[in-house]
N, C-alpha and C. Protein backbone atom coordinates (compact mmCIF):
# COMPACT_ATOMS: atom_id res chain seq x y z
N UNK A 1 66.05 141.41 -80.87
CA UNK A 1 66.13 140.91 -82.22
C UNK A 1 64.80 141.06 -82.94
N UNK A 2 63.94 141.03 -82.46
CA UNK A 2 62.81 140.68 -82.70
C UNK A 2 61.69 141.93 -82.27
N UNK A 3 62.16 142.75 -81.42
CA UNK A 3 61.18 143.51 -80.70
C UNK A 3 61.53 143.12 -79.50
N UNK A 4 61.75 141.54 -78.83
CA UNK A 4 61.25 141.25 -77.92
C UNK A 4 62.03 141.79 -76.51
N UNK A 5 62.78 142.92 -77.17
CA UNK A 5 63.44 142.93 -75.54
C UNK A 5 63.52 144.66 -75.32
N UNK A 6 62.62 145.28 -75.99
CA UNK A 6 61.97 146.38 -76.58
C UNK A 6 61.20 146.64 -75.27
N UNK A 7 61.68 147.71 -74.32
CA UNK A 7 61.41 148.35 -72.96
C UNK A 7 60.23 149.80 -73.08
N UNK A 8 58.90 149.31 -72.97
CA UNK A 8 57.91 150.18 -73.47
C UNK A 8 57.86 151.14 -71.47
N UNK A 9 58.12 152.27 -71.51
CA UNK A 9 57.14 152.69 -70.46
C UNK A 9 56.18 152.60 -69.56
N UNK A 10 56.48 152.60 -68.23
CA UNK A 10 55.23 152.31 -67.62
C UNK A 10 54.60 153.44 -67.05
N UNK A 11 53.39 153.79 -67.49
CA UNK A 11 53.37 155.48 -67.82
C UNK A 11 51.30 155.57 -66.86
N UNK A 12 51.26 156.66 -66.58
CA UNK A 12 49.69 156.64 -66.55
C UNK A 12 49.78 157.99 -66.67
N UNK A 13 48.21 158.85 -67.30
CA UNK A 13 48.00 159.72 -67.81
C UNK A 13 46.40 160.24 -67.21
N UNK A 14 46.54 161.20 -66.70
CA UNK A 14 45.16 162.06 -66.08
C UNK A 14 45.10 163.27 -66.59
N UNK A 15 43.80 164.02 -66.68
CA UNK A 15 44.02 165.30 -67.28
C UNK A 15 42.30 165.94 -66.57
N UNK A 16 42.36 167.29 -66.57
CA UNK A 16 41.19 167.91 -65.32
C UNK A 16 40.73 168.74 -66.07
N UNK A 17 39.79 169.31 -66.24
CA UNK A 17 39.78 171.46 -66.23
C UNK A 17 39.68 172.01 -65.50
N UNK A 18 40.11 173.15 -65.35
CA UNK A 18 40.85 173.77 -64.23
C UNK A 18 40.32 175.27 -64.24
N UNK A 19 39.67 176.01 -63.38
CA UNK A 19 38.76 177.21 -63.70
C UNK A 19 40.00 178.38 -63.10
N UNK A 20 40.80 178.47 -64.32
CA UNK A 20 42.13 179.09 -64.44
C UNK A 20 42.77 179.37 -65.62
N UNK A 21 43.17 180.66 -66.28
CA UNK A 21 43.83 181.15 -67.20
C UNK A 21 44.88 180.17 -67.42
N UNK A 22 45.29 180.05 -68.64
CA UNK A 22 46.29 179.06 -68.52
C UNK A 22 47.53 179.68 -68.18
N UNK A 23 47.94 180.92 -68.70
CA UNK A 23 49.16 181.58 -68.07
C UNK A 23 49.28 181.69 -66.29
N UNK A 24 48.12 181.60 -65.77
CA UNK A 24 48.36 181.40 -64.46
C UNK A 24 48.75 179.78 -63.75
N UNK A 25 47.87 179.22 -64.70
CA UNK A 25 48.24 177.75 -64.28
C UNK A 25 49.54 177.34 -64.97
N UNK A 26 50.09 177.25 -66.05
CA UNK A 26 51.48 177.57 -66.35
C UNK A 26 52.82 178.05 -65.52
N UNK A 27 52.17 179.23 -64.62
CA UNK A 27 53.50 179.88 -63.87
C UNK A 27 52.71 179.33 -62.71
N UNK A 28 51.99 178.84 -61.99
CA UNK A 28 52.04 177.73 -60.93
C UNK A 28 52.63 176.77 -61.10
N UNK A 29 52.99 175.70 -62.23
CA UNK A 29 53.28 174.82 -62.38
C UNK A 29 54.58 174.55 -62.78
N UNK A 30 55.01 175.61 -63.59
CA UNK A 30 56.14 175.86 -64.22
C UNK A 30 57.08 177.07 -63.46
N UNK A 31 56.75 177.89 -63.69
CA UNK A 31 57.22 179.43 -63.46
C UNK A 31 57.59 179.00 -61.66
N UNK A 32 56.49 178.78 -60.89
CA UNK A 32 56.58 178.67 -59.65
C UNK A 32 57.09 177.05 -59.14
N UNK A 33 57.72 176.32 -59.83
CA UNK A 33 57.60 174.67 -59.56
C UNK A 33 58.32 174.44 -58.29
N UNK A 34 59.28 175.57 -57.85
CA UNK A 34 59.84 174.71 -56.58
C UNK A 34 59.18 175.25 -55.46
N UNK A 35 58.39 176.44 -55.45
CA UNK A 35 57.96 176.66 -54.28
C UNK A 35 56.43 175.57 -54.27
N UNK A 36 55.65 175.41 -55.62
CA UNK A 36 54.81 174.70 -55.34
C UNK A 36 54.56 172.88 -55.49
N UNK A 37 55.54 172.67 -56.45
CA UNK A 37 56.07 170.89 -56.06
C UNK A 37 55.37 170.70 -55.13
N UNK A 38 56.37 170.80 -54.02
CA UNK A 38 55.81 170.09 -53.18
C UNK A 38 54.58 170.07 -52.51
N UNK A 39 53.95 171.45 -52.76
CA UNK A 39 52.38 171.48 -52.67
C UNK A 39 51.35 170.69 -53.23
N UNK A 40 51.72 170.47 -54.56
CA UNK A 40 50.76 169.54 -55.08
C UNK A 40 51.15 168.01 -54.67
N UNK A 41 52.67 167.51 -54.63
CA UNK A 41 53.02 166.03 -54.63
C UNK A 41 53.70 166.04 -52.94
N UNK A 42 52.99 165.73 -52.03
CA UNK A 42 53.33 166.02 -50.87
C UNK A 42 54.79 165.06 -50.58
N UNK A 43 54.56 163.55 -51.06
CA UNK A 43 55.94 162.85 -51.41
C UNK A 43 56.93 163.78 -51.29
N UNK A 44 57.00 164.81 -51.66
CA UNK A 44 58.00 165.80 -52.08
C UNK A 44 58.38 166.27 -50.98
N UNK A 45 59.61 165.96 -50.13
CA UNK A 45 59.99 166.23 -48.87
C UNK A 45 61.06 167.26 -49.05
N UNK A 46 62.02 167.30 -50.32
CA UNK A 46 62.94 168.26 -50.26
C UNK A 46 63.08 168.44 -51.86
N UNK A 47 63.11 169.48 -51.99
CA UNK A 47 63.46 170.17 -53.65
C UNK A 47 64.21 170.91 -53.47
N UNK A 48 65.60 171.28 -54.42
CA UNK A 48 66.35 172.66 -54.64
C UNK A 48 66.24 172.43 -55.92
N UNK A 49 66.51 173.36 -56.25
CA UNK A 49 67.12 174.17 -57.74
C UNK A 49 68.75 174.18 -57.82
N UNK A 50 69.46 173.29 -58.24
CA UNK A 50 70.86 173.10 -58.67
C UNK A 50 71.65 174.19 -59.58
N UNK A 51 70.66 174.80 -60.77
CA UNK A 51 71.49 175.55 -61.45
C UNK A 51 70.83 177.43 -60.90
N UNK A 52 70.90 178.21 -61.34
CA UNK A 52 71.14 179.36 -61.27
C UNK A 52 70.02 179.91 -62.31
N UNK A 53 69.20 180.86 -61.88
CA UNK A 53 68.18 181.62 -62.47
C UNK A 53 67.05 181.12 -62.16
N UNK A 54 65.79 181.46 -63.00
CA UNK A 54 64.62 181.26 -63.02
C UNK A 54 64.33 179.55 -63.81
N UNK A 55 63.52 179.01 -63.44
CA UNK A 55 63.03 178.01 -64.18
C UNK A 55 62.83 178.28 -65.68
N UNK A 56 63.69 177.41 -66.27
CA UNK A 56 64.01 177.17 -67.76
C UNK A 56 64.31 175.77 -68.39
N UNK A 57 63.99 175.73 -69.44
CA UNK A 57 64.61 174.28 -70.44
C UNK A 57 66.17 174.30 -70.02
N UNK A 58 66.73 173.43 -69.39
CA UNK A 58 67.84 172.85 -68.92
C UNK A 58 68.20 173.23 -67.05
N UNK A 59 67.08 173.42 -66.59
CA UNK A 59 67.22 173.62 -65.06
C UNK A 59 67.39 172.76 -64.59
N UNK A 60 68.45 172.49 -63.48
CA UNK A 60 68.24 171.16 -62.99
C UNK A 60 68.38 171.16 -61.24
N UNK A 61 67.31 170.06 -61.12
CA UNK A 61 66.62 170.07 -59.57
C UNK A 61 67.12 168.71 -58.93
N UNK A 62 67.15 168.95 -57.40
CA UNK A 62 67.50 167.45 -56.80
C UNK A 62 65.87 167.14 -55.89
N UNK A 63 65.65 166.49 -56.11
CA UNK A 63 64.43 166.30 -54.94
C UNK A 63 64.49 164.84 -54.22
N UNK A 64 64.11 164.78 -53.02
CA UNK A 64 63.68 163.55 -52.11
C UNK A 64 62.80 163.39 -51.80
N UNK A 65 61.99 162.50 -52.22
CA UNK A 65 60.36 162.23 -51.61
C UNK A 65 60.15 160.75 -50.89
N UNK A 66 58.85 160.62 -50.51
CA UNK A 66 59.02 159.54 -49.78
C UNK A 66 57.34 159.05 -50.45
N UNK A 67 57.48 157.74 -51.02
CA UNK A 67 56.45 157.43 -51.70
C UNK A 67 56.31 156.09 -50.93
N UNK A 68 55.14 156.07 -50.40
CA UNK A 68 54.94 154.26 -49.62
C UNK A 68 55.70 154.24 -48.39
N UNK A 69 56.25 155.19 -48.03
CA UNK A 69 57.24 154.56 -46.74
C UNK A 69 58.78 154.49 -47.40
N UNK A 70 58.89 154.62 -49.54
CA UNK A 70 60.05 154.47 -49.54
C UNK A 70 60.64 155.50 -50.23
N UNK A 71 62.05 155.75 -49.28
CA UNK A 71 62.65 157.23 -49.67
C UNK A 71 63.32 157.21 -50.62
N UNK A 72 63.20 158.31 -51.79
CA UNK A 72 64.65 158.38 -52.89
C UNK A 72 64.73 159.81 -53.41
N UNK A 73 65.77 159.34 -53.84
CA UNK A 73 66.52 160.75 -54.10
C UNK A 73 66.90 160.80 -55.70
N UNK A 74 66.54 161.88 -56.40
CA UNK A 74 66.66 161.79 -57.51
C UNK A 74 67.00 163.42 -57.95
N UNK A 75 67.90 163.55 -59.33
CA UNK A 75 67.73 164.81 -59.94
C UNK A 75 67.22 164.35 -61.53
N UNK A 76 66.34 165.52 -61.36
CA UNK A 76 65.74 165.78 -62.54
C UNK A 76 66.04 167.18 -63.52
N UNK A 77 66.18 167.12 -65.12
CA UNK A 77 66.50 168.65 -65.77
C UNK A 77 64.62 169.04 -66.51
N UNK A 78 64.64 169.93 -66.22
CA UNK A 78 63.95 170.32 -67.42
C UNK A 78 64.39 170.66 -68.48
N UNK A 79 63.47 169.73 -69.78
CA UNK A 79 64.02 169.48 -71.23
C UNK A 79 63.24 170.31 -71.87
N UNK A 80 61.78 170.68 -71.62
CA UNK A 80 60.20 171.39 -72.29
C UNK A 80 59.98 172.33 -71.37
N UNK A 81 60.42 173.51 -71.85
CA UNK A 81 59.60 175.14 -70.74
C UNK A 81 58.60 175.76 -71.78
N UNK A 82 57.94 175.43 -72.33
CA UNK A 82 57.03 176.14 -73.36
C UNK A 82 55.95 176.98 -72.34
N UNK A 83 56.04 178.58 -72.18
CA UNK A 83 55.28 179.37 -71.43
C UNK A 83 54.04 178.88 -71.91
N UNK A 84 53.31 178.82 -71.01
CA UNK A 84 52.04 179.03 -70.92
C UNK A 84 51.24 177.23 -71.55
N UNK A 85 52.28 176.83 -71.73
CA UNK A 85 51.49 175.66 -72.51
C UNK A 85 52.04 173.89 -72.10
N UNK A 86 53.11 173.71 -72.11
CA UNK A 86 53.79 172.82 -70.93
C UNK A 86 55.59 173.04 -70.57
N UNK A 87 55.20 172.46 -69.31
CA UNK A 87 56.67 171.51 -68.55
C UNK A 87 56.62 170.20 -68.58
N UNK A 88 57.98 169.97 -69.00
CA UNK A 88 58.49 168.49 -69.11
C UNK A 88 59.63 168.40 -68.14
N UNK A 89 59.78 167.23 -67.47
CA UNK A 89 61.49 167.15 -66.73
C UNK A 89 61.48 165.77 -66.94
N UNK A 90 62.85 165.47 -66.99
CA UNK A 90 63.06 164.08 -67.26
C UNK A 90 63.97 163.85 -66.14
N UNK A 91 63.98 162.95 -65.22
CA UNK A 91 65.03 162.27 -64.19
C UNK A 91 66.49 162.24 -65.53
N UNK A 92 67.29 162.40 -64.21
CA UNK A 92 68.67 162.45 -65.06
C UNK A 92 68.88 161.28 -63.94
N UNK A 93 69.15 160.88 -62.41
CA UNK A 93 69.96 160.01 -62.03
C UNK A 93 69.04 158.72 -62.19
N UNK A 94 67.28 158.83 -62.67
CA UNK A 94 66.58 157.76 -62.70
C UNK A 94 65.64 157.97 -63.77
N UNK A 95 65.65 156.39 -64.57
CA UNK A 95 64.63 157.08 -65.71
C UNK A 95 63.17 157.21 -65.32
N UNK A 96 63.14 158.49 -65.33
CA UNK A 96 62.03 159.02 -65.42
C UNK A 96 61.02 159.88 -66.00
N UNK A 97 60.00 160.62 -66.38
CA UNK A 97 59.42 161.61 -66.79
C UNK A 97 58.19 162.11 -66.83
N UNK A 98 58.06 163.53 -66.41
CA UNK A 98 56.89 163.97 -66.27
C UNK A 98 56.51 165.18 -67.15
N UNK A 99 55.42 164.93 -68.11
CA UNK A 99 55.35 166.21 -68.73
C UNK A 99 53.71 166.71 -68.19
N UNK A 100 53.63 168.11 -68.29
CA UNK A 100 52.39 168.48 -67.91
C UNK A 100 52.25 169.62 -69.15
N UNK A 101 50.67 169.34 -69.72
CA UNK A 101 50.69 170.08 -70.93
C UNK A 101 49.29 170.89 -70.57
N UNK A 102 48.97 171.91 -70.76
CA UNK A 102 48.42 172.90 -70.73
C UNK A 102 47.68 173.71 -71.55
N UNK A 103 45.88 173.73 -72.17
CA UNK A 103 45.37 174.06 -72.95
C UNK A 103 44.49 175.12 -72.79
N UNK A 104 44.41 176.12 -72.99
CA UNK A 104 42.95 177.34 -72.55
C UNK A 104 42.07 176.56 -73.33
N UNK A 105 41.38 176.57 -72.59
CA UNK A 105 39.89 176.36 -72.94
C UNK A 105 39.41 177.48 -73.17
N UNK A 106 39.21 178.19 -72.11
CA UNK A 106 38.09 180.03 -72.34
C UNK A 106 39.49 180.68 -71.79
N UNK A 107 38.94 182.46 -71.43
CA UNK A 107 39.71 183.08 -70.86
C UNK A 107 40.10 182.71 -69.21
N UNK A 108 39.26 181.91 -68.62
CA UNK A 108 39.32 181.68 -67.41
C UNK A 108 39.23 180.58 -67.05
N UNK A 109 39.63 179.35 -68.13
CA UNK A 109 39.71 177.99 -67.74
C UNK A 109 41.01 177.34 -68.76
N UNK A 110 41.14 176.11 -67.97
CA UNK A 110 42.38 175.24 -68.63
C UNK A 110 41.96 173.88 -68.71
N UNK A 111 42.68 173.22 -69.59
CA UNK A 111 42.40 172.02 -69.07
C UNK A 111 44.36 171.56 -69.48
N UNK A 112 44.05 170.87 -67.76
CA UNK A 112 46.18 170.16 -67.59
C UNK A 112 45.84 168.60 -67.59
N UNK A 113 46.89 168.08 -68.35
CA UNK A 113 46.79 166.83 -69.10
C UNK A 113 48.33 166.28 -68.34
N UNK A 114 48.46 165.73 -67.21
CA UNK A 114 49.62 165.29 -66.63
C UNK A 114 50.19 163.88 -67.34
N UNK A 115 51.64 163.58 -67.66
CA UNK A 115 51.83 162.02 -68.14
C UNK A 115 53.39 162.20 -67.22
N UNK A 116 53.05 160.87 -66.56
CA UNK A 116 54.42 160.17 -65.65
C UNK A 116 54.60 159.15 -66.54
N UNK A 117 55.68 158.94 -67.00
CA UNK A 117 56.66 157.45 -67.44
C UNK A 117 57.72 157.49 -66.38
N UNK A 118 57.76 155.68 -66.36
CA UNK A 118 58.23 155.44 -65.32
C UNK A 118 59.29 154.48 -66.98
N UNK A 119 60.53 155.24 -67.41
CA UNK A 119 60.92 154.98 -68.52
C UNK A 119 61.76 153.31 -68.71
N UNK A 120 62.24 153.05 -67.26
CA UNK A 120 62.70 151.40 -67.19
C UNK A 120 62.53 150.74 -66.12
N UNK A 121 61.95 149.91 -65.89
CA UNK A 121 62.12 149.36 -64.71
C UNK A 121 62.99 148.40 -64.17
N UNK A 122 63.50 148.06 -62.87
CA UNK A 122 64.76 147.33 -62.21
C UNK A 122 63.89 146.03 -62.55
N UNK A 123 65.25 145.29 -62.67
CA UNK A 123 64.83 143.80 -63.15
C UNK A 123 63.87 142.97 -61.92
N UNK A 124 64.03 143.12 -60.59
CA UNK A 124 63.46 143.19 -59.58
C UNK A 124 62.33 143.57 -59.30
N UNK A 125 61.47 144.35 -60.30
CA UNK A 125 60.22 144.59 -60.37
C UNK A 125 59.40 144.24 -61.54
N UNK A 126 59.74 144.32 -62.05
CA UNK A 126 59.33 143.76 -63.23
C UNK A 126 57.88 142.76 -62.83
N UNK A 127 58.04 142.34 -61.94
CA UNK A 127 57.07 140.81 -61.79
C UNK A 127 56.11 141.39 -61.21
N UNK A 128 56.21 143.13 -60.77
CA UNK A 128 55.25 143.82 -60.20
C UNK A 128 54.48 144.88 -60.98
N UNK A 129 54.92 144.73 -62.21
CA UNK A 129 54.69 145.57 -63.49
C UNK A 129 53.54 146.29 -63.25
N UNK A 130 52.51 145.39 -63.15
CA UNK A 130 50.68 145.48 -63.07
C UNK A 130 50.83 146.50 -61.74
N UNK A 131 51.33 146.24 -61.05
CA UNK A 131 51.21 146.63 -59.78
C UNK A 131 51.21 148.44 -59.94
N UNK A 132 52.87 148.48 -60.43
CA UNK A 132 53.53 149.58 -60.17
C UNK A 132 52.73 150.68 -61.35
N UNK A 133 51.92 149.75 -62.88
CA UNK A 133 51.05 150.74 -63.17
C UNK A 133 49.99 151.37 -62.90
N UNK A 134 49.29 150.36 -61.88
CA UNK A 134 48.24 151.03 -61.21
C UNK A 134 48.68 151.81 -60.17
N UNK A 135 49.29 151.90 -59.59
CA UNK A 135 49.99 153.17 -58.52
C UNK A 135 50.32 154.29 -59.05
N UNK A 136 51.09 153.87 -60.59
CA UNK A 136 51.31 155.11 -61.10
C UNK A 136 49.65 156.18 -61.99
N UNK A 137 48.86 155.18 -61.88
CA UNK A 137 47.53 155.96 -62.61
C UNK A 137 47.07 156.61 -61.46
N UNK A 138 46.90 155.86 -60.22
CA UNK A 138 46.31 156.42 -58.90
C UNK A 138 47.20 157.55 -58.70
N UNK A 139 49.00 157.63 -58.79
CA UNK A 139 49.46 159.23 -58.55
C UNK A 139 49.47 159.83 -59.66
N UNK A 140 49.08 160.08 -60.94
CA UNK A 140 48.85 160.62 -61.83
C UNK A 140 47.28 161.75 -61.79
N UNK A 141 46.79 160.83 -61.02
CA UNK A 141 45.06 161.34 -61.35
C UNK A 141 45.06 162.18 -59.73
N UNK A 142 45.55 162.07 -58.57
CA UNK A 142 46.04 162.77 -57.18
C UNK A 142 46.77 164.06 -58.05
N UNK A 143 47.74 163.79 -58.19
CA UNK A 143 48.19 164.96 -59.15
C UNK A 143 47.67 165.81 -59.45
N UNK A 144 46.58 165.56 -60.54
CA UNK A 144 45.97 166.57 -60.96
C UNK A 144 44.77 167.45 -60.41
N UNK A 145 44.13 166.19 -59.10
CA UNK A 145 43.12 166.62 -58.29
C UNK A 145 43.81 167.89 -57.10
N UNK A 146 44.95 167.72 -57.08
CA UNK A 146 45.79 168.33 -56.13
C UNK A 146 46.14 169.68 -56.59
N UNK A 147 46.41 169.49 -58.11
CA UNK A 147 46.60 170.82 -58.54
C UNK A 147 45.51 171.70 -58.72
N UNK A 148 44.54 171.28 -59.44
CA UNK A 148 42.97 171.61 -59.22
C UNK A 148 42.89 172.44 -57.81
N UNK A 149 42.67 171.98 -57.15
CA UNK A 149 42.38 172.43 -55.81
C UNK A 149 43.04 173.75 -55.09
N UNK A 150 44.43 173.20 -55.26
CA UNK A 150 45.51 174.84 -54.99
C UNK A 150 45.50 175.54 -55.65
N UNK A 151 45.21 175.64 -57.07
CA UNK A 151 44.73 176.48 -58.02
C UNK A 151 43.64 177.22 -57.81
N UNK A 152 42.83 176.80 -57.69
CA UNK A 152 41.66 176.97 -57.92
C UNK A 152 40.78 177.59 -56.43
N UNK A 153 41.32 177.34 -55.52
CA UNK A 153 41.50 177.70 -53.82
C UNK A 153 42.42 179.25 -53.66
N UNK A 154 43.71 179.04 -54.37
CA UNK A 154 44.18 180.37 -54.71
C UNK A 154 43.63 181.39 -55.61
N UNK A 155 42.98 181.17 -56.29
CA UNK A 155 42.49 181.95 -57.10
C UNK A 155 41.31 182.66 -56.57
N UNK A 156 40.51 181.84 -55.99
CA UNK A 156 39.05 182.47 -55.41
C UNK A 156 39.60 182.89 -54.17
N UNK A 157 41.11 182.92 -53.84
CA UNK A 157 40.93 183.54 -52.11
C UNK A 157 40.81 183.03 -50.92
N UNK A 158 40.82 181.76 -50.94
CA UNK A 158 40.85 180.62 -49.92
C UNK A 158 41.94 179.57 -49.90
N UNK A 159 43.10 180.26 -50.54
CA UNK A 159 44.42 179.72 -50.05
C UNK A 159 45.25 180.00 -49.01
């Protein structure tokens, strides 16, 4: 009535530079997402690809990860394939969302700006709100240190 029952996101946001073309870091992230998912978010115990073709705006993926000891299973579509610049997927069986946006800096650097919303939470957590946003800043900012690294390890030849 009032606002007051007005369900804001519980979201955290990290972002790196990355000594990488952005079209390369783009099709790592995007172009390549199911072979490397789970490279960067180790959680990531099982990914397929549900629909047919290459990664595109309306692909849709099932994945199972195991975060804390706790397992779930979720599918997610991609809604945002913008080459070279970001991926977005939004949970379809849980609200969720992750967009990763993508800027050249020079010819040989990027800087990736990751944002997780965690879009509702179960009434059952709620009382853990504080909690579950600081976990989500701590895997937000892993994220990006993770991608950094495989990037950037592949690129110089030591992947």
């Amino acid at each position: 009535m009032f606002g007051l029952l007005k369900e804001t996101p519980v979201s955290g946001k990290a972002s790196t530079l990355i000594q990488s073309p952005s079209e390369k870091l783009f099709d790592f992230i995007g172009t390549d997402l199911i072979v490397n998912y789970p490279r960067w978010s180790p959680e990531v115990k099982e990914l397929e690809k549900l629909t047919d073709g290459p990664i595109r705006e309306g692909t849709l993926c099932r994945q199972v990860r195991v975060d804390q000891g706790n397992r779930s299973e979720s599918t997610f579509k991609v809604n945002v394939f913008n080459s070279g610049t970001r991926i977005c997927f939004k949970g379809v069986s849980n609200p969720y969302r992750c967009d990763y946006v993508i800027e050249s800096v020079s010819e040989t650097s990027s800087r990736i700006t990751f944002i997780f919303e965690l879009l509702d939470l179960e009434m059952h957590i709620k009382p853990f709100e504080k909690l579950v946003r600081v976990a989500i800043q701590g895997g937000t900012e892993t994220t990006v240190k993770n991608i950094k690294k495989l990037i950037e390890a592949e690129l110089s030849g030591s992947a």
